[in-house]
Protein backbone atom coordinates (compact mmCIF):
# COMPACT_ATOMS: atom_id res chain seq x y z
CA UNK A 1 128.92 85.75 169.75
CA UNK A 2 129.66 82.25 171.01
CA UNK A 3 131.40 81.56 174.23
CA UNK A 4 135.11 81.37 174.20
CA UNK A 5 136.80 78.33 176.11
CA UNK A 6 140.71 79.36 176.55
CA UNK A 7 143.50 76.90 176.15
CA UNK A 8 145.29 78.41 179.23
CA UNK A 9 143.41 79.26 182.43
CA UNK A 10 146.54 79.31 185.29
CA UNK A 11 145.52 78.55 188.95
CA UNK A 12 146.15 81.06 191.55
CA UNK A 13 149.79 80.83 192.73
CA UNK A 14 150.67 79.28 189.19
CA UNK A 15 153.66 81.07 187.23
CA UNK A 16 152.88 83.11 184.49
CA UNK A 17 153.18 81.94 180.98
CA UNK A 18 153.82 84.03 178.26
CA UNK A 19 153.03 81.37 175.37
CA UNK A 20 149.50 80.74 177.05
CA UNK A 21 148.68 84.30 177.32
CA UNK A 22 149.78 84.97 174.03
CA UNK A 23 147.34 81.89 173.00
CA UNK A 24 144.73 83.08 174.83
CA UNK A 25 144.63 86.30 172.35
CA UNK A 26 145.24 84.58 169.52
CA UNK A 27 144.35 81.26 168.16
CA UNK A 28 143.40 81.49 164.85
CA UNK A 29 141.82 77.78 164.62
CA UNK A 30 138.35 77.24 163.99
CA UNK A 31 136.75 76.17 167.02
CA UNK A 32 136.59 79.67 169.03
CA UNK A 33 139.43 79.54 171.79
CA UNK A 34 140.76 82.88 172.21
CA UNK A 35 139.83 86.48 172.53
CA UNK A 36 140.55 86.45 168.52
CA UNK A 37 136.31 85.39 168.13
CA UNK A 38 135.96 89.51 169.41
CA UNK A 39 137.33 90.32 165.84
CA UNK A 40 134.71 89.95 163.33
CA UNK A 41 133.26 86.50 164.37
CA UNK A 42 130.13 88.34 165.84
CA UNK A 43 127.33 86.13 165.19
CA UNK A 44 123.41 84.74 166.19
CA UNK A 45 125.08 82.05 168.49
CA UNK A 46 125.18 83.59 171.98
CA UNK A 47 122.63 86.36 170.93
CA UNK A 48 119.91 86.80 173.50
CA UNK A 49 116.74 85.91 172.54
CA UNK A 50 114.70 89.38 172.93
CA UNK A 51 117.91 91.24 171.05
CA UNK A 52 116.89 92.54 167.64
CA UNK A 53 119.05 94.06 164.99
CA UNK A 54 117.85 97.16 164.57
CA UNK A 55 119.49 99.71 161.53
CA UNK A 56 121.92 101.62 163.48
CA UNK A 57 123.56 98.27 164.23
CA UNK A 58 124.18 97.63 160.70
CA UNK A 59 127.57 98.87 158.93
CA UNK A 60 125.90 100.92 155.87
CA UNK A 61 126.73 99.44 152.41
CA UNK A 62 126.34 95.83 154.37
CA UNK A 63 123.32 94.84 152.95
CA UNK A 64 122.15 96.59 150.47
CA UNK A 65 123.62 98.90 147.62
CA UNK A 66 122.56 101.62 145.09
CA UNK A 67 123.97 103.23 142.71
CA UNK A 68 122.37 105.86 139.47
CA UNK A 69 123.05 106.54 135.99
CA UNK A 70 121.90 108.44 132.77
CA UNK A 71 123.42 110.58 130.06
CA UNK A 72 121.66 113.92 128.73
CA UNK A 73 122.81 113.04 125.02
CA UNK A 74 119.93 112.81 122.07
CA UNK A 75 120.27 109.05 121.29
CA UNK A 76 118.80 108.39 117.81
CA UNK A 77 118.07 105.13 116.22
CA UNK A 78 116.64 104.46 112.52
CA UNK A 79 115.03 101.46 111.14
CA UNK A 80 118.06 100.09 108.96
CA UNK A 81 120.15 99.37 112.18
CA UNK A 82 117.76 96.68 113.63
CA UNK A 83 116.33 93.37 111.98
CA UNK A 84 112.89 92.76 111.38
CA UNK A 85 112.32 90.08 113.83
CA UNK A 86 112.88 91.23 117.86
CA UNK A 87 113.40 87.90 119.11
CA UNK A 88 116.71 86.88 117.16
CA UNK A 89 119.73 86.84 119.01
CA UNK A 90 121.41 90.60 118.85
CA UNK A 91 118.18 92.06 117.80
CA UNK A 92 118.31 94.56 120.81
CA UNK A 93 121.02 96.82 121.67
CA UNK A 94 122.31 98.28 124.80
CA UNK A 95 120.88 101.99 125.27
CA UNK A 96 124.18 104.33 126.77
CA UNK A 97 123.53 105.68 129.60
CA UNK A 98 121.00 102.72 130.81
CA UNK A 99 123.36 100.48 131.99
CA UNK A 100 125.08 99.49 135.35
CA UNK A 101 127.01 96.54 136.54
CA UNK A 102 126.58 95.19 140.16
CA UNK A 103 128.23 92.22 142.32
CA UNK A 104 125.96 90.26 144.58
CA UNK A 105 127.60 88.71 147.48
CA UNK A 106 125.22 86.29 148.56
CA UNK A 107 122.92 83.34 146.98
CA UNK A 108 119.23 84.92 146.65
CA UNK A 109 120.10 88.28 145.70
CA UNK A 110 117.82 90.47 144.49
CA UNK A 111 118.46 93.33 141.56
CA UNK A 112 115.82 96.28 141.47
CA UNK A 113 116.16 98.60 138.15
CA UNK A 114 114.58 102.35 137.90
CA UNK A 115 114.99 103.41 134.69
CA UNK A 116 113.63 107.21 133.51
CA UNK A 117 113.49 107.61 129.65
CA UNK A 118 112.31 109.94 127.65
CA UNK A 119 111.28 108.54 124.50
CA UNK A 120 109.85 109.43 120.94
CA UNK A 121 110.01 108.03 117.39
CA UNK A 122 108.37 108.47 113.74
CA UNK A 123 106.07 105.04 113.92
CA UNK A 124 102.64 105.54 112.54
CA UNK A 125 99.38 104.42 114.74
CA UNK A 126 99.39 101.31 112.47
CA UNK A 127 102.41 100.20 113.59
CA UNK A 128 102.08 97.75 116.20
CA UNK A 129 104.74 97.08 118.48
CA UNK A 130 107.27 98.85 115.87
CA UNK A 131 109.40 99.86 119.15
CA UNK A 132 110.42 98.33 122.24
CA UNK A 133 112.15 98.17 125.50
CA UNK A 134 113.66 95.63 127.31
CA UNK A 135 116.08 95.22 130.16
CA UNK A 136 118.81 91.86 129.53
CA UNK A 137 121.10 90.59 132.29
CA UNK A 138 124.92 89.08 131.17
CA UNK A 139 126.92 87.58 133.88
CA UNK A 140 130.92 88.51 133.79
CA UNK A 141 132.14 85.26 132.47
CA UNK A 142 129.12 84.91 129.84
CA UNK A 143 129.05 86.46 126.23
CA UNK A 144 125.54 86.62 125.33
CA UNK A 145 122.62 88.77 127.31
CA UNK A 146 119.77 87.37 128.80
CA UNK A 147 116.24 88.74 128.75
CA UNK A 148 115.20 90.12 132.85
CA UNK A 149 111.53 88.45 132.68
CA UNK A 150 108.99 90.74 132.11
CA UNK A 151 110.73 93.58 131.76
CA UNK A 152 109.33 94.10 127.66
CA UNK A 153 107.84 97.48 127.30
CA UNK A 154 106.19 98.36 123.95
CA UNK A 155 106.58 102.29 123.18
CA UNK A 156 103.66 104.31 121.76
CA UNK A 157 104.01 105.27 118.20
CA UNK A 158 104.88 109.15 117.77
CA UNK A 159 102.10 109.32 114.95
CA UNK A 160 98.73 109.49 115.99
CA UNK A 161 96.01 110.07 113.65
CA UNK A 162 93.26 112.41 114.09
CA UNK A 163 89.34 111.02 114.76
CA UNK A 164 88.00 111.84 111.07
CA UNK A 165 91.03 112.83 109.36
CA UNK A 166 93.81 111.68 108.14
CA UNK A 167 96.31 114.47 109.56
CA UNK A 168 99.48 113.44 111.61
CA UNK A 169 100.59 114.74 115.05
CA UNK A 170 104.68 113.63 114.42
CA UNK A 171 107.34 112.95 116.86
CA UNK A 172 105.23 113.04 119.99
CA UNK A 173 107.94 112.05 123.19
CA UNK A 174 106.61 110.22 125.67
CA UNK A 175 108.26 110.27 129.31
CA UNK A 176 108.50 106.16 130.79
CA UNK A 177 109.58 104.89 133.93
CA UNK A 178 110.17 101.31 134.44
CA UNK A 179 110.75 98.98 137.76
CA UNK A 180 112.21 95.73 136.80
CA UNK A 181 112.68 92.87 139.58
CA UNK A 182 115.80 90.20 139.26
CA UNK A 183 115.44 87.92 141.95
CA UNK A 184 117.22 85.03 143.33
CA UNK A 185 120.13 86.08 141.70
CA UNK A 186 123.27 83.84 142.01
CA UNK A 187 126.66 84.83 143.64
CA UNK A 188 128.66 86.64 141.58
CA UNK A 189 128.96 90.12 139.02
CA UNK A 190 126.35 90.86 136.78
CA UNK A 191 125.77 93.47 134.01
CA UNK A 192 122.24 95.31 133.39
CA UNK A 193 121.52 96.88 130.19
CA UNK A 194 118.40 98.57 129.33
CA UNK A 195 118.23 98.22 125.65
CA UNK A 196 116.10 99.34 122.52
CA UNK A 197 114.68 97.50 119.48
CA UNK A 198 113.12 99.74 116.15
CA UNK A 199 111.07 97.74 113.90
CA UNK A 200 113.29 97.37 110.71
CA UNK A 201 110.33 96.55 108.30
CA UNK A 202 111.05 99.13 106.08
CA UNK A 203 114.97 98.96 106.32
CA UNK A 204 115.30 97.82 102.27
CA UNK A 205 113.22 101.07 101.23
CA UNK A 206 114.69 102.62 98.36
CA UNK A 207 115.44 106.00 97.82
CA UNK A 208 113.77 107.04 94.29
CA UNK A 209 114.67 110.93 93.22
CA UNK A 210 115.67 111.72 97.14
CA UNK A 211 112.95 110.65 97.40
CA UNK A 212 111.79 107.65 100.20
CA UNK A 213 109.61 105.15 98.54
CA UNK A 214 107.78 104.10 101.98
CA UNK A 215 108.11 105.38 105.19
CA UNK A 216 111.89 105.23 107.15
CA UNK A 217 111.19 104.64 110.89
CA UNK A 218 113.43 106.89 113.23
CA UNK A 219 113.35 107.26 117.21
CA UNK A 220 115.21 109.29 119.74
CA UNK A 221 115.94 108.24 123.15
CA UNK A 222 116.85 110.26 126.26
CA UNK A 223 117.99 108.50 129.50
CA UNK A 224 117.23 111.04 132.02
CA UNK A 225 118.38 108.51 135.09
CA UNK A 226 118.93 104.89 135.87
CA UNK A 227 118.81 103.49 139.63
CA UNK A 228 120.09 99.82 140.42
CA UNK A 229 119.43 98.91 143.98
CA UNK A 230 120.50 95.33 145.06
CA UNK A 231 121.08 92.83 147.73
CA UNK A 232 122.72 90.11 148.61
């Protein structure tokens, strides 16, 4: 901590003042000048040079915080619900269960995101990219989402056909785990929201005779757990 120079420093012999001792406890002006700089002005400026901060110096929750999520509830999604292009605004939407908000404190911060998912749908092997992941950042004052870079994961279609045949294996679910990276995040609070896009080619099909003309997409999700560790 830095050193303290005291406004009242009596001489031997000198009658006590009560004002001065009182001032010497507490000044609450900014240049340190009473005992007051004990009381949470602890900082680098009088540290010796050999002291390091180890981690049983540091309050926990000071510099870092986690916190998990997830629901056990079969989410399903069909074709019809999404548009046909991923990239236009709303196209995604928010997974429940996969979301967390979190406040960084301090310039810089940086948002980690563990995400846990199982995850299965009706998409044929010919299908490319028909499903996707991604993870979208909103700040508390903002109304749209923006896209976490990189965090686009395509999902495997559930339909694989056989070498030499042209049997199905349906609805395989695939378990994913994802790591996303926000950094040099801004002060202030922030929502994360994993979210899910279904390729809505087919969402005009017709039904002829109960009867689908062409196939109608469907996936399930599963959130089995998502961990959001930040700093800042």
């Amino acid at each position: 901590m830095p050193d303290i120079t005291l406004p009242y420093n009596p001489a031997l012999g000198d009658t006590s003042s009560a004002t001065g001792f009182n001032e010497n406890l507490y000044d609450p002006s900014a240049t340190p000048s009473s005992f007051e700089v004990i009381n949470g002005w602890l900082d680098r400026a009088n540290r010796e040079s050999a002291w390091k901060v180890s981690w049983d110096k540091v309050r926990p929750g000071s510099m870092a915080w986690a916190d998990s999520v997830g629901t056990t509830a079969n989410l399903d999604y069909f074709c019809a619900m999404f548009p046909q292009d991923p990239d236009v605004t709303g196209a995604f939407t928010p997974i429940p269960g996969a979301s967390k908000t979190v406040y960084v404190k301090r310039a810089g911060g940086t948002v980690l995101v563990c995400a846990s998912l199982v995850v299965g749908n009706s998409l044929e092997d010919t299908t490319s990219n028909g499903m996707r992941l991604r993870l979208y950042r909103r700040a508390y004052d903002a109304t749209t989402f923006s896209l976490v870079t990189g965090s686009q994961q395509v999902v495997a279609s559930g339909q694989v056909t056989l070498a030499g045949t042209s049997t199905k294996q349906r609805y395989r679910d695939r378990q994913y785990t994802f790591h996303f990276l926000d950094v040099s995040v801004s002060v202030g609070e922030y929502e994360y929201a994993l979210c899910v896009w279904l390729s809505g080619t087919y969402a005009t099909t017709t039904i002829v005779s109960g009867v689908p003309t062409a196939n109608l997409y469907s996936g399930r999700v599963r959130v089995r757990s998502m961990t959001t560790t930040w700093t800042g």
